[in-house]
Protein backbone atom coordinates (compact mmCIF):
# COMPACT_ATOMS: atom_id res chain seq x y z
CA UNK A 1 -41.07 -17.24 -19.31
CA UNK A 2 -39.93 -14.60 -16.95
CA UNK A 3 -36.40 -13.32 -17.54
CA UNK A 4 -34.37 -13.97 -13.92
CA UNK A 5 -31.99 -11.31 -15.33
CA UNK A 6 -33.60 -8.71 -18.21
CA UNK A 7 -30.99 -6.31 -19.04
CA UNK A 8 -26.99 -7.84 -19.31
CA UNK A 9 -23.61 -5.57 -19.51
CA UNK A 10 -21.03 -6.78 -20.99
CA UNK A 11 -17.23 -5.54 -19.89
CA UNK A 12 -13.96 -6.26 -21.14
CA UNK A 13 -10.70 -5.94 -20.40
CA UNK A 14 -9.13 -2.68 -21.40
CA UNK A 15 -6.76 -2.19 -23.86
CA UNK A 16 -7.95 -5.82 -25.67
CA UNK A 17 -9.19 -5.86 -28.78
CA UNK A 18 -8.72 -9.41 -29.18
CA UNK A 19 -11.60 -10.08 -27.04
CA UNK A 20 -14.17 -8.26 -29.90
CA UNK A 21 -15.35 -11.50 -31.21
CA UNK A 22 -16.30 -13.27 -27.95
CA UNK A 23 -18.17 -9.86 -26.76
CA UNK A 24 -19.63 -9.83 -30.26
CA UNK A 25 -20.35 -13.65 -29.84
CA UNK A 26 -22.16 -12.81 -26.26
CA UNK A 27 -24.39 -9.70 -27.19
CA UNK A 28 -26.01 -11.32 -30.64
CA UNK A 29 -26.74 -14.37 -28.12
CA UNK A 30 -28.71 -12.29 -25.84
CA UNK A 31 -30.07 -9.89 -28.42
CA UNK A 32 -31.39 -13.46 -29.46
CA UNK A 33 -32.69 -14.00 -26.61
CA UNK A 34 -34.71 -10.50 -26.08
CA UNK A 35 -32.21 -9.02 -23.34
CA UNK A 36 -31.25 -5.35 -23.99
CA UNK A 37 -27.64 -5.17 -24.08
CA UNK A 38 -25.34 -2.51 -22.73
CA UNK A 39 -21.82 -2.43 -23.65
CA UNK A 40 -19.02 -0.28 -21.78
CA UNK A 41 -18.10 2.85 -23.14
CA UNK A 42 -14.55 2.17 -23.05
CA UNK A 43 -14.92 -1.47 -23.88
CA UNK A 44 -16.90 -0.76 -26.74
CA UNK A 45 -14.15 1.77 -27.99
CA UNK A 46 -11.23 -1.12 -27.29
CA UNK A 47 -12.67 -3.28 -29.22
CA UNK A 48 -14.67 -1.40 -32.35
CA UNK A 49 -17.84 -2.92 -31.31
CA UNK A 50 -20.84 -0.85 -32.38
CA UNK A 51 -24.57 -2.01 -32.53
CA UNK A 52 -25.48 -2.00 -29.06
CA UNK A 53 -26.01 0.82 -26.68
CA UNK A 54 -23.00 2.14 -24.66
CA UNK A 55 -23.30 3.08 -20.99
CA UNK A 56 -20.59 4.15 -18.14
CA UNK A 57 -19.79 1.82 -15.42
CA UNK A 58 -22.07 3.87 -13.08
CA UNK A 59 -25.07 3.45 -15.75
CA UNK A 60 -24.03 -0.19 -15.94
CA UNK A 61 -24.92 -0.11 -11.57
CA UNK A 62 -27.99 1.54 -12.28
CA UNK A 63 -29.65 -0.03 -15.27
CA UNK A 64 -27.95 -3.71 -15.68
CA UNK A 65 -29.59 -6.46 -13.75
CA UNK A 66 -26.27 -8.84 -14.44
CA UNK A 67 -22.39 -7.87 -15.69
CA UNK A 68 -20.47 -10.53 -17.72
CA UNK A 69 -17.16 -9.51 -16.83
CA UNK A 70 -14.60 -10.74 -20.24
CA UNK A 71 -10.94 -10.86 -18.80
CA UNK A 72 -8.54 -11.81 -16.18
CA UNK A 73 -8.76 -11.13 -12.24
CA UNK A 74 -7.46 -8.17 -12.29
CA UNK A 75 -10.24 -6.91 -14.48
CA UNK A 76 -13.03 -8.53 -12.41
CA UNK A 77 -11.20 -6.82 -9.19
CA UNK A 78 -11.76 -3.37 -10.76
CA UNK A 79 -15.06 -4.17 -11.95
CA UNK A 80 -16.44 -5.47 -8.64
CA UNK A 81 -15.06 -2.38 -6.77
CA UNK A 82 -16.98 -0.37 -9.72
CA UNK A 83 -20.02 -1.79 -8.80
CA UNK A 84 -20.33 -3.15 -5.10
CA UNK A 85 -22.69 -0.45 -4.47
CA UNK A 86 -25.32 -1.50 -7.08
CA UNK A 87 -25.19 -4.60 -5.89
CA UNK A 88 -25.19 -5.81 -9.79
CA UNK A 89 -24.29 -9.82 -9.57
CA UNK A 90 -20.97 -10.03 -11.69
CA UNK A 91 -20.32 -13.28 -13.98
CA UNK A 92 -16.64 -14.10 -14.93
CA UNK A 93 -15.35 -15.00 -18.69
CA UNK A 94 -11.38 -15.73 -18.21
CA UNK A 95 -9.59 -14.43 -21.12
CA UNK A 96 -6.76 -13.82 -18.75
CA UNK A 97 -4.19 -16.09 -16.62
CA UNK A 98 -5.44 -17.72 -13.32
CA UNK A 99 -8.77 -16.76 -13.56
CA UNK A 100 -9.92 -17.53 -9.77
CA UNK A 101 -12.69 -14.96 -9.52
CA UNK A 102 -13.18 -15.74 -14.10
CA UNK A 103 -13.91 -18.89 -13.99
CA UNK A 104 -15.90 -19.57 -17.10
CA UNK A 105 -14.25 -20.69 -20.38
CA UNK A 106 -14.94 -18.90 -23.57
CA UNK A 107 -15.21 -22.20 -24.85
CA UNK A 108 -18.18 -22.96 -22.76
CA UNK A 109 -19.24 -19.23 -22.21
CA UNK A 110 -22.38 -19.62 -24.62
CA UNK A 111 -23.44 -22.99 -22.92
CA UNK A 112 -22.58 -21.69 -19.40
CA UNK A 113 -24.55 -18.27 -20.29
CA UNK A 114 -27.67 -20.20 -21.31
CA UNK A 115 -28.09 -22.02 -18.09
CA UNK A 116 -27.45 -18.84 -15.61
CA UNK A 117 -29.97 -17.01 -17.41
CA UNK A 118 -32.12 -19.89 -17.06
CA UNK A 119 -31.55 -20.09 -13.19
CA UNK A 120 -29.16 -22.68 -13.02
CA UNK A 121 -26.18 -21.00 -11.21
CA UNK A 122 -24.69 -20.43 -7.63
CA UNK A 123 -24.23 -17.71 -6.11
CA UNK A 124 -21.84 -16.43 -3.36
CA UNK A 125 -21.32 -13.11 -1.89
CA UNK A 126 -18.27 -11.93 -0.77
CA UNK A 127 -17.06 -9.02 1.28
CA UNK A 128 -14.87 -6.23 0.53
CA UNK A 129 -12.06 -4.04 2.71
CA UNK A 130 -12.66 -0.11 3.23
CA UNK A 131 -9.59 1.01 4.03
CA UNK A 132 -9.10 4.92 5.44
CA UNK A 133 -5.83 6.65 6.52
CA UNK A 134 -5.68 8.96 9.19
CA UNK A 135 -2.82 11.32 9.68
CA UNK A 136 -2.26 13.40 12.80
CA UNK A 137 -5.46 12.87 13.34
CA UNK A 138 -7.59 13.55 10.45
CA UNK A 139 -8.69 11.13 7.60
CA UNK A 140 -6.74 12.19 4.33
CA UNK A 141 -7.89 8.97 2.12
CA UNK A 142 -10.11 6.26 1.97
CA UNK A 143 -10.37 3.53 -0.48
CA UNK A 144 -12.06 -0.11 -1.17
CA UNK A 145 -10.14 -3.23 -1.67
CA UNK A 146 -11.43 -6.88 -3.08
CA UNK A 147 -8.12 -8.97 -2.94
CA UNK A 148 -5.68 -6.58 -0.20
CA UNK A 149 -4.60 -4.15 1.25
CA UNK A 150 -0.76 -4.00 1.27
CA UNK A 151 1.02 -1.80 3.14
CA UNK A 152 4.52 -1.91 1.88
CA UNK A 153 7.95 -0.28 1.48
CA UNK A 154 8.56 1.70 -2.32
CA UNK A 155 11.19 2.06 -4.48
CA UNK A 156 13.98 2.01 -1.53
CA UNK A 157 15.49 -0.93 -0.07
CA UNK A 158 15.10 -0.62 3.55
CA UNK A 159 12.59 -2.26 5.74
CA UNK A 160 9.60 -0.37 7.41
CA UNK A 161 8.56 -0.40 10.75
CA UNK A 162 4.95 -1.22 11.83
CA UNK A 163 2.94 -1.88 15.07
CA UNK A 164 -0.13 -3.80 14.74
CA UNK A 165 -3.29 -3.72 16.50
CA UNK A 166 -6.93 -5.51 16.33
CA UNK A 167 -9.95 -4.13 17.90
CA UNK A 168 -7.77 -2.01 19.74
CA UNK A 169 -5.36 -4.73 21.05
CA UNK A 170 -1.56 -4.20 20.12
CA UNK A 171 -0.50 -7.78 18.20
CA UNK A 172 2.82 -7.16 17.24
CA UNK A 173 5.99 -4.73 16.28
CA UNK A 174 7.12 -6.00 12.68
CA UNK A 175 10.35 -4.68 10.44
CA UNK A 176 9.62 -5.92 6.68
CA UNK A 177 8.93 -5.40 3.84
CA UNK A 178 5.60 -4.74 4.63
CA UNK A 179 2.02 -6.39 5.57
CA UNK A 180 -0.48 -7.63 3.28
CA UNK A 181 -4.52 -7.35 5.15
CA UNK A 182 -6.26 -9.66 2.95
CA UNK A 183 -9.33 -11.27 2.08
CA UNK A 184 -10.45 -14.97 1.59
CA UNK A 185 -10.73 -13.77 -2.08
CA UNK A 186 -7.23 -12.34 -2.02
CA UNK A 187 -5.96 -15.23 -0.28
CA UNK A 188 -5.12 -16.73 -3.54
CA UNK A 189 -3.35 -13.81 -4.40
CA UNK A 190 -0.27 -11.83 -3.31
CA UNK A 191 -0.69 -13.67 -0.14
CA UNK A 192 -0.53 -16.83 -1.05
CA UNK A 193 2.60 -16.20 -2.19
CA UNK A 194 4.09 -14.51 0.86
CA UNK A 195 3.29 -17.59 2.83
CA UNK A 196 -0.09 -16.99 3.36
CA UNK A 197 -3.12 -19.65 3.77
CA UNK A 198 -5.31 -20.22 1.19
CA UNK A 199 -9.11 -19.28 2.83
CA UNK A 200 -12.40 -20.70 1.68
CA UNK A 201 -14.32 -17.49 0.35
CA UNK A 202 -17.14 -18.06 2.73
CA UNK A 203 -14.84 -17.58 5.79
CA UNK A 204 -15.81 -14.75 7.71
CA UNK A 205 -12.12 -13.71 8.44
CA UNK A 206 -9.18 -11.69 7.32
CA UNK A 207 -5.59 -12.73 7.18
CA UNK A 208 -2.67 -10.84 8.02
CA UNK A 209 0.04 -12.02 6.27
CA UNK A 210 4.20 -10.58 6.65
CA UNK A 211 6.21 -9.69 3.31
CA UNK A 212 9.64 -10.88 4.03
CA UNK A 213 10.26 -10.26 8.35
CA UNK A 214 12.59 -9.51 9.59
CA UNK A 215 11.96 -11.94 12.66
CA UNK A 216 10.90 -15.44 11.75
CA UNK A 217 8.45 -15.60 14.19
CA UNK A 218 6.72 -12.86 12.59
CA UNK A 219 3.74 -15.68 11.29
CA UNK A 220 0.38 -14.89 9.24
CA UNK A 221 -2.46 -14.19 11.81
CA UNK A 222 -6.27 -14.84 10.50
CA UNK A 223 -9.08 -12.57 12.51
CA UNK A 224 -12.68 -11.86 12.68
CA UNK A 225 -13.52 -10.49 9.42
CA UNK A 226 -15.72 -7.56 11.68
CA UNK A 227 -12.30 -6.66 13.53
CA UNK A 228 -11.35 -3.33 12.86
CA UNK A 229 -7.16 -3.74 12.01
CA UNK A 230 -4.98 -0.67 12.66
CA UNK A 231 -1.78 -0.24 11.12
CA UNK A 232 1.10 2.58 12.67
CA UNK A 233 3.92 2.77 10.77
CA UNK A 234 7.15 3.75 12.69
CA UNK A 235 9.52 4.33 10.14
CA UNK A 236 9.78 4.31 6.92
CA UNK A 237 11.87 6.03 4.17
CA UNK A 238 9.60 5.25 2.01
CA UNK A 239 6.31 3.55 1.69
CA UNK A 240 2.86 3.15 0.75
CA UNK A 241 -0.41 0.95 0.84
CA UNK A 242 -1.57 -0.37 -2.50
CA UNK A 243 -5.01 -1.34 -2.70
CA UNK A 244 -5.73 -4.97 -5.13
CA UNK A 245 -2.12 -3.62 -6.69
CA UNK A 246 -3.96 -1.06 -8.72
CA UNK A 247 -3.98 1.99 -6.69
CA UNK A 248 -1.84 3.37 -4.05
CA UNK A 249 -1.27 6.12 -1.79
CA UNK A 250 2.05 7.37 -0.70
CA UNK A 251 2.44 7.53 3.09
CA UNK A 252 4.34 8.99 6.01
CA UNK A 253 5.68 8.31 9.38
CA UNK A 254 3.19 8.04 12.30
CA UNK A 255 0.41 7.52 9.88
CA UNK A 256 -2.56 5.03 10.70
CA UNK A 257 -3.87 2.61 7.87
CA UNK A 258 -7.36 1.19 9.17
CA UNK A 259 -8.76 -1.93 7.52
CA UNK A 260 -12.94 -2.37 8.13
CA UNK A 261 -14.84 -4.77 6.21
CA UNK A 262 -17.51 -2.91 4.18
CA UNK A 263 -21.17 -3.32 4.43
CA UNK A 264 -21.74 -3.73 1.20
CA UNK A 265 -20.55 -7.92 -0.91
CA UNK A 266 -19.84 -8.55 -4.11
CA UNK A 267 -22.37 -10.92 -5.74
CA UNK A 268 -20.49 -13.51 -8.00
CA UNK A 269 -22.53 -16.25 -10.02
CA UNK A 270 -21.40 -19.75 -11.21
CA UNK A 271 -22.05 -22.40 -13.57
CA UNK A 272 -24.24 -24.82 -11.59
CA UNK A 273 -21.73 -27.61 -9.58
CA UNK A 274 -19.21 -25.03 -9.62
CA UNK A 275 -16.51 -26.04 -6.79
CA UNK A 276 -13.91 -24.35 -5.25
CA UNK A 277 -11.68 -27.11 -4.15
CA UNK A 278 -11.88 -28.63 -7.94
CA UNK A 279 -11.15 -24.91 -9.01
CA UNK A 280 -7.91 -24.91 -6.70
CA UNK A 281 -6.75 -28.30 -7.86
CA UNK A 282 -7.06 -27.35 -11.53
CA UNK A 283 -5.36 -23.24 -10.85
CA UNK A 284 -2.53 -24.80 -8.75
CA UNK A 285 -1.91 -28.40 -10.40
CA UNK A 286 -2.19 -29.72 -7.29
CA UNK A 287 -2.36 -33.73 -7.44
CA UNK A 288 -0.28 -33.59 -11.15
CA UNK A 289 2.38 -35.45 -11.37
CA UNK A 290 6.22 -34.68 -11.83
């Protein structure tokens, strides 16, 4: 039988070594199975796995024709920027909290594992944010973002001051504690709980979403996901953009964050009758009673 995916990366979550056995579990099942296995370097080191071939993340892009991703969010977040440009379709385990984006149990990893490889899965792509910030007039950092972009005040407690714009258009003037650009995959995230709505992930849109206004009538907005979103901010004593709350970049007055979608989507794959809405129901208790 033709293999639908030959050669499988596994990935952990850093700093775990309690998640040895289950990547142990996962390569002797494919080694069963004649895939070659490649294990990441520093995954491979967490953990004291040895056996199977090592390889970087940008090896993993190159040679892997699937990643099985062995963590929380966060770890699939940093994983999918890793890798967007390979176009490698990512598989979630969730040995972390939520697990929106790892949605497979290590329970039923083995059982879930056998039917992907089989061709018994769905897939759905999802786009990214390329953010770049431009000060007096030149670009002086760009970055990627899965979940947000979240331009925000620091370690001071006094608001910022922001204008906002959309394919050129001003939207609004905004003190707070900052804005959060999101995706429908971050809409579960840090702006859900700001107020935000929660987005199907095959919405083509982005949400802009206020932390804390200053004016109540300062509301989440949700635009064309191929708007381009310009952020000036005014005044600030303090502040920076964080991208998926893993990296950030300090910024100044009079600096411009721009927010494009990128051309390149994140491939995820799940278990066959995988559903969002039952996903949400069972992440955010909804229907439980009190």
């Amino acid at each position: 039988m033709t293999q639908i995916f030959k050669t499988v990366a596994l990935i952990g979550r850093y700093n775990s070594p309690e998640i040895g056995d289950s990547l142990l579990s996962l390569a002797k099942f494919l080694a069963e199975r004649d895939h070659p296995v490649l294990v990441e370097r520093q995954t491979a080191e967490c953990t004291g796995m040895s056996g199977y071939p090592t390889a970087s993340l940008e090896e993993i892009g190159e040679q892997a024709d699937l990643a099985v991703v062995l963590g929380g969010d966060g770890t699939m977040l940093n994983i999918a920027r890793s890798l967007y440009t390979y176009g490698v379709p990512l598989v979630g385990i969730n040995q972390g909290r939520l697990g929106f984006l790892t949605d497979i149990s290590v329970g039923t990893m083995l059982d879930t594992m056998t039917e992907i490889l089989a061709g018994d899965y769905l897939s759905e792509s999802r786009f990214l944010l390329t953010v770049t910030i431009r000060r007096q007039g030149e670009n002086v950092f760009e970055a990627t973002a899965f979940n947000d972009a979240v331009v925000s005040k620091g370690a001071t407690a006094r608001l910022i001051e922001l204008e906002a714009f959309v394919d050129g258009q001003f939207v609004y003037s905004q003190r707070s504690d900052g804005l959060i650009i999101s995706t429908p995959t971050g809409s579960t995230a840090y702006a859900l709980s700001s107020g935000g709505p929660i987005l199907h992930p095959t919405l083509e849109a982005v949400v802009l979403v206020p932390i804390c206004p200053h004016t109540l009538s300062n509301r989440p907005i949700a635009v064309n996901s191929e708007s381009t979103i310009e952020i000036l901010l005014l005044h600030a004593d303090d502040a920076r953009v964080h991208f998926d709350g893993q990296r950030h970049f300090d910024l100044q007055e009079n600096d411009w964050v721009i927010v494009r979608r990128s051309k390149q989507m994140v491939r995820l794959l799940h278990p066959f009758g995988h559903s969002y809405y039952d996903m949400l129901r069972q992440k955010l208790h909804w229907g439980e009673k009190l």
